[in-house]
Protein backbone atom coordinates (compact mmCIF):
# COMPACT_ATOMS: atom_id res chain seq x y z
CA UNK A 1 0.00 0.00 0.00
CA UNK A 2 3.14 2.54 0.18
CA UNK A 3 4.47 1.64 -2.05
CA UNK A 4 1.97 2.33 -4.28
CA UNK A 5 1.09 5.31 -2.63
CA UNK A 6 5.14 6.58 -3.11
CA UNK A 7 4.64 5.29 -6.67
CA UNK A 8 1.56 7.74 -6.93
CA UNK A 9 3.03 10.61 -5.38
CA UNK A 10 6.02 11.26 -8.17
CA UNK A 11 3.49 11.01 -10.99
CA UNK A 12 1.07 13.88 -9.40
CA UNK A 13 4.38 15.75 -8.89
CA UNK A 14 4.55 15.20 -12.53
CA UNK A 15 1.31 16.33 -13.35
CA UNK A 16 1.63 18.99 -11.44
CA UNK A 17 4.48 20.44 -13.32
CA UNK A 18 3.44 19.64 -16.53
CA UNK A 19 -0.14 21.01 -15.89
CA UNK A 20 0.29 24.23 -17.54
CA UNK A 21 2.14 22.84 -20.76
CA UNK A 22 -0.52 20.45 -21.14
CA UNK A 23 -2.98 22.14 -20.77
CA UNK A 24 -1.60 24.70 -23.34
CA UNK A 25 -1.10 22.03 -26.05
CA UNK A 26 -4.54 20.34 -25.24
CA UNK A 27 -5.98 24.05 -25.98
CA UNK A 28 -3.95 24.31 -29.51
CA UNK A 29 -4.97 20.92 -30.62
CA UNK A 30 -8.49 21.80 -29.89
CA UNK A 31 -8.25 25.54 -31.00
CA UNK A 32 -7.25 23.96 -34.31
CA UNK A 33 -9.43 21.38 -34.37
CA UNK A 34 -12.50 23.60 -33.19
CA UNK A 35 -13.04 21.40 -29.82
CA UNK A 36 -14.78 23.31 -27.17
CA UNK A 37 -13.69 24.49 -23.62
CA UNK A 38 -15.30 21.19 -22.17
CA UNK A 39 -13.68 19.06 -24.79
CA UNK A 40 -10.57 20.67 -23.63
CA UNK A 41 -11.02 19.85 -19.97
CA UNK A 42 -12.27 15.93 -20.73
CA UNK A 43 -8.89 15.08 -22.68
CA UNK A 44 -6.39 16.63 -19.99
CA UNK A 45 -8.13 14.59 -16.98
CA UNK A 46 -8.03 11.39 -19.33
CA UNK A 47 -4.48 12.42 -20.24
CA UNK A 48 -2.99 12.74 -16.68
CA UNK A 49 -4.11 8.83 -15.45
CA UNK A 50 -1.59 7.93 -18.40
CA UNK A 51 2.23 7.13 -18.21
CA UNK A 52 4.67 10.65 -18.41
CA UNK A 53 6.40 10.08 -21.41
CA UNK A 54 2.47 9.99 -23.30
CA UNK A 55 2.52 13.79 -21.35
CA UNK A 56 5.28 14.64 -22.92
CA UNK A 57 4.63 13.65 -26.40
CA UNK A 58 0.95 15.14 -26.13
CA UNK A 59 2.73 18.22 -24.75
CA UNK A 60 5.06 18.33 -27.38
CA UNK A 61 2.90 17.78 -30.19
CA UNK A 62 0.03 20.37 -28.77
CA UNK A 63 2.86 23.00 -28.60
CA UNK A 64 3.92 22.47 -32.20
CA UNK A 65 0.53 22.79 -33.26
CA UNK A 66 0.05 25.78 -30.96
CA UNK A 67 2.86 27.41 -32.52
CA UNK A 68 1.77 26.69 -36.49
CA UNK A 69 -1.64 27.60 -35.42
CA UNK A 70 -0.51 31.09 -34.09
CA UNK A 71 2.29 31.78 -36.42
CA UNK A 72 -0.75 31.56 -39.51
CA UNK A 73 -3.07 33.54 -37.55
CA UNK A 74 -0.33 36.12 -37.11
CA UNK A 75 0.98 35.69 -41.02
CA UNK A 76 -3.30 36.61 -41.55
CA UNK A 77 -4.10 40.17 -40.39
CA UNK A 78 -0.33 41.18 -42.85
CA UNK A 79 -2.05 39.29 -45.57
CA UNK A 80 -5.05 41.28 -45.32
CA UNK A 81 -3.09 44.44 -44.83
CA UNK A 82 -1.11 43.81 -48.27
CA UNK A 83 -4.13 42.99 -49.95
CA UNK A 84 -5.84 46.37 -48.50
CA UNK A 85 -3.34 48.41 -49.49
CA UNK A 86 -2.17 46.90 -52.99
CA UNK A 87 -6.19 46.91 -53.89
CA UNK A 88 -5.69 50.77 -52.80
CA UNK A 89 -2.64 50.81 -54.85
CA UNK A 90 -4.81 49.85 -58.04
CA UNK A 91 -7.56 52.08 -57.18
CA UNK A 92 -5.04 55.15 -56.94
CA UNK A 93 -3.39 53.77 -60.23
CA UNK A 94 -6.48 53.81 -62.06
CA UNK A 95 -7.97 57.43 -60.44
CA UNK A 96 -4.40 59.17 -62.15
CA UNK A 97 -4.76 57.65 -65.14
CA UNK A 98 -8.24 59.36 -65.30
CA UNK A 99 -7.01 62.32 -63.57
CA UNK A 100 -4.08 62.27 -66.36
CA UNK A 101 -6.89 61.83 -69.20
CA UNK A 102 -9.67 63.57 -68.09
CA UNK A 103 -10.79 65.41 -71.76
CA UNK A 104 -10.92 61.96 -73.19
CA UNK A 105 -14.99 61.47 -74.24
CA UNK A 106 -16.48 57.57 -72.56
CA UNK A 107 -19.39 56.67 -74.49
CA UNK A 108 -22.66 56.31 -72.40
CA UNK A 109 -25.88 55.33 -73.46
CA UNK A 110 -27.03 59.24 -73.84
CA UNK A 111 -23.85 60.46 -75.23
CA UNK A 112 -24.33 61.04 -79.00
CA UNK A 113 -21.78 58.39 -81.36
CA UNK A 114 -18.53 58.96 -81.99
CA UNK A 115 -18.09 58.90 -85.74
CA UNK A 116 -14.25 58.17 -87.63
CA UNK A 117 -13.21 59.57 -90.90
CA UNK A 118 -14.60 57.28 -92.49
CA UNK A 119 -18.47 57.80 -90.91
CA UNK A 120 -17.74 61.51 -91.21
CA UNK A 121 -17.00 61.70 -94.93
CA UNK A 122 -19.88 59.54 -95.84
CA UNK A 123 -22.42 62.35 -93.74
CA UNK A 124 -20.51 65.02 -95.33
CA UNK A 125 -21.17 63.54 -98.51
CA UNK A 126 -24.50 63.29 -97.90
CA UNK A 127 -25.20 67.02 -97.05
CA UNK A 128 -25.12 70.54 -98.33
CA UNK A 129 -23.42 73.33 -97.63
CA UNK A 130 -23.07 76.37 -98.42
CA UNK A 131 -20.30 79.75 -97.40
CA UNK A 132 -21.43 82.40 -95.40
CA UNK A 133 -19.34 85.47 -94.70
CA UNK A 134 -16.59 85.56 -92.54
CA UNK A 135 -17.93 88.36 -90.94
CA UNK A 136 -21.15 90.88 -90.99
CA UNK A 137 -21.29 94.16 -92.29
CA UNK A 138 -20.38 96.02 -89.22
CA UNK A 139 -17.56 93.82 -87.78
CA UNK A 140 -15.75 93.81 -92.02
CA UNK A 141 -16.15 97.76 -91.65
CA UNK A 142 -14.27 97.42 -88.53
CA UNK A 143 -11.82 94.95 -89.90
CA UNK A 144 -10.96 96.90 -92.98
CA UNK A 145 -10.31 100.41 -90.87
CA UNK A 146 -8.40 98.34 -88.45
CA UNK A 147 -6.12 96.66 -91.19
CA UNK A 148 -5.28 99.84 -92.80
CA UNK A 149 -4.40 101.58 -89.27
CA UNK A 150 -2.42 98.58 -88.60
CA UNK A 151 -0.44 98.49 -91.96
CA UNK A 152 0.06 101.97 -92.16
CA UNK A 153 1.68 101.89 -88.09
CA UNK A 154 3.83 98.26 -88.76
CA UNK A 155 3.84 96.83 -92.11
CA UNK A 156 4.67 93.42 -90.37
CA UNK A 157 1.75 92.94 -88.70
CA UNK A 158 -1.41 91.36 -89.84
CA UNK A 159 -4.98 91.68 -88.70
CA UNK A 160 -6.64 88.22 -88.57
CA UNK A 161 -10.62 87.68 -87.99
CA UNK A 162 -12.59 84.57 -86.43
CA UNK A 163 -9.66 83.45 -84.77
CA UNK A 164 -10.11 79.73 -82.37
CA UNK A 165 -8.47 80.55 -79.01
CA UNK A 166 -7.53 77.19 -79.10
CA UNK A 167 -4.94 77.64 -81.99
CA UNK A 168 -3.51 80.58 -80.17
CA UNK A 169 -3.33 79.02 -75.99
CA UNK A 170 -1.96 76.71 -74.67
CA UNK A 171 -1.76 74.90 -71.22
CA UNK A 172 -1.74 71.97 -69.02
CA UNK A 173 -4.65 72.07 -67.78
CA UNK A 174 -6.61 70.14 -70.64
CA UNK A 175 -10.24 70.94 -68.51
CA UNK A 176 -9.28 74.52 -68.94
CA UNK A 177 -8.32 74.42 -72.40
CA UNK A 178 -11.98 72.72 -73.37
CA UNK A 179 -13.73 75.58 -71.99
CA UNK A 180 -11.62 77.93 -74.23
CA UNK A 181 -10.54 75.89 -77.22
CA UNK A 182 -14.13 76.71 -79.46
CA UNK A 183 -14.28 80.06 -78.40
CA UNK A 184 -13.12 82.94 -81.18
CA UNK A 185 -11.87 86.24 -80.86
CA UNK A 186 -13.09 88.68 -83.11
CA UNK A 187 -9.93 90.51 -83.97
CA UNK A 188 -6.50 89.90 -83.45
CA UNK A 189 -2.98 91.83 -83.51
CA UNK A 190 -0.05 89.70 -84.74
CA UNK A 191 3.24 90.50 -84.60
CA UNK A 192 5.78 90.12 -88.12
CA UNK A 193 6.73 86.71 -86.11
CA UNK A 194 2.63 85.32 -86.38
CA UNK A 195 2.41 85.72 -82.44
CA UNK A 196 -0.85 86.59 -80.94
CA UNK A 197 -0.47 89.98 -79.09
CA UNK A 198 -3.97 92.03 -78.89
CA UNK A 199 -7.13 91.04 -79.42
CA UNK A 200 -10.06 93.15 -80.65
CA UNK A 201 -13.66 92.12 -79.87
CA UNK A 202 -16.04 94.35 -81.59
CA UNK A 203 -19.55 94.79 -79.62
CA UNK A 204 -22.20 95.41 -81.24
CA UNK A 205 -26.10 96.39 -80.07
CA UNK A 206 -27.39 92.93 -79.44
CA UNK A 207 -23.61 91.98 -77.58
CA UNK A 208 -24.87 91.97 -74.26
CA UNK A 209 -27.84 89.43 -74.25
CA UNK A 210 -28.16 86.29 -72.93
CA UNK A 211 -24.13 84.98 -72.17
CA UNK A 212 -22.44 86.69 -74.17
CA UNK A 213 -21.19 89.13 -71.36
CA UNK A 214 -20.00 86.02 -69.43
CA UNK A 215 -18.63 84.05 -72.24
CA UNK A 216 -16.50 87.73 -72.86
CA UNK A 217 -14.54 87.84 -69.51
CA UNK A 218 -14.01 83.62 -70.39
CA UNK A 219 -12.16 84.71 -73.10
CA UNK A 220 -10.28 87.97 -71.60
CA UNK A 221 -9.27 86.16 -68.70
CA UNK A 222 -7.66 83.48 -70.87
CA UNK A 223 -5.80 85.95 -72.95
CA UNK A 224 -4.57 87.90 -69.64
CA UNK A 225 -2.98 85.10 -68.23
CA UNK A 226 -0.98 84.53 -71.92
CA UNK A 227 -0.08 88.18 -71.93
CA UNK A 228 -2.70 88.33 -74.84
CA UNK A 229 -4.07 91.85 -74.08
CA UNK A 230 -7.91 92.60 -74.57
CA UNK A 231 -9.89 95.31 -76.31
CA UNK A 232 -13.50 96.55 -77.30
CA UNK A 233 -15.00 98.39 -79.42
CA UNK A 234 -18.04 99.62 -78.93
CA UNK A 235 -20.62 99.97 -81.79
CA UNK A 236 -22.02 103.65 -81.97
CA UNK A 237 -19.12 105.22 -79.08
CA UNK A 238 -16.01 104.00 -80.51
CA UNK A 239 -14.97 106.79 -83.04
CA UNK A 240 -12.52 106.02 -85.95
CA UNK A 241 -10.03 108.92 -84.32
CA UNK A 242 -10.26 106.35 -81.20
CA UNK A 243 -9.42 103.58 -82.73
CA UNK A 244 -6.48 104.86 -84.62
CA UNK A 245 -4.91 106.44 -81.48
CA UNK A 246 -5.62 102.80 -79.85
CA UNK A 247 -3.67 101.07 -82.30
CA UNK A 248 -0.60 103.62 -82.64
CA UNK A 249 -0.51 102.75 -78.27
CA UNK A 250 -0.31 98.82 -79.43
CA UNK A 251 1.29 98.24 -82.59
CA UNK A 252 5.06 98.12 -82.39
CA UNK A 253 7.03 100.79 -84.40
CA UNK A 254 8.78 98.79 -87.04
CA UNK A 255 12.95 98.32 -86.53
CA UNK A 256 15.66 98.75 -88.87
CA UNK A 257 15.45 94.86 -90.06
CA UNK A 258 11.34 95.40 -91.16
């Protein structure tokens, strides 16, 4: 009866030291298995009636598992984070490349077709047309006293009429340049080089209906910022005395070389 009593006593001093490991590993092996907290608590009392060195190896093994079980779950919340942030990568990827691009047209079911050359000659084909003057009665009366003023002040320069504000500004900004690029200047100054320096909007009794007073300061702020400068006349106030003493202040004197 000691003896088996002193044969007991080591093996609950075993137990007792190897509680915490075990029950550890049990935990592990049942985290990864998806066993319960009273799963858990069944195996370690039926493990600690058997012989130490089955302790040991259950111990060993649940603290492997414990380990690989942990190490994944810790590999899992990077994973995610990589994934976050390389899906943000794409999004941020995509958002420049429309940011970069922004004037180019997307078809969408209410948007009008996009026709190629080869749709637009067959329409044009198909049509008439016919020319219409370049410019009415009053604005070629101001044209042709402008272009003699001019000549007669700089030889070099030319007076040019209709012109697209898009073939005379540039810029980076291609958002910008869409709200300018269809817009025409009346008049305009150029230098014996071609380059745009005044432009000459003639206003005449109907000007100031509807936009046109707001599609105006569109235009002159454009030109300001290209050191384009900006000029009216007015239909009915602007004498012809006026506008030669306004053209003598903006046309260069011509140099030796013109």
């Amino acid at each position: 009866m000691d003896n088996h009593q002193g044969h007991r006593r080591p093996q609950r001093r075993w137990v007792l030291l190897t509680a915490p490991g075990l029950v550890i590993g049990a935990l592990a092996v049942g985290a990864a298995g998806g066993m319960t907290a009273y799963d858990h608590l069944a195996e370690i009392l039926a493990l600690i009636e058997k012989p130490p060195f089955l302790l040991v190896a259950v111990l060993f093994v649940g603290a492997a598992v414990g380990m690989t079980v942990e190490q994944f779950r810790s590999r899992m919340p990077r994973h995610e984070w990589q994934t976050r942030k390389r899906s943000g990568w794409e999004e941020k990827r995509r958002g420049a490349r429309t940011a970069i691009a922004p004037w180019l047209s997307t078809n969408t079911p209410g948007s009008p077709k996009q026709h190629d050359a080869a749709d637009q000659l067959r329409i044009v084909m198909g049509a008439t047309f016919t020319s219409q003057p370049l410019l009415n009665r009053s604005e070629a009366r101001v044209f042709r006293e402008l272009d003699r003023i001019v000549i007669g002040c700089n030889p070099a320069w030319q007076v040019m009429a209709q012109v697209s504000l898009g073939e005379i500004l540039r810029g980076g900004d291609a958002v910008a340049h869409s709200c300018i690029n269809s817009k025409r200047v009346d008049l305009l100054l150029v230098d014996s080089d071609c380059q745009p320096r005044h432009a000459i909007e003639y206003q005449g009794g109907a000007h100031h209906q509807g936009t046109a007073a707001a599609r105006d300061a569109v235009k002159k702020e454009a030109l300001r910022r290209a050191g384009i400068g900006y000029y009216e006349v007015l239909a009915g106030q602007t004498t012809p005395a006026e506008l030669r003493l306004l053209v003598e202040k903006l046309v260069d004197k011509p140099g030796p070389a013109e």
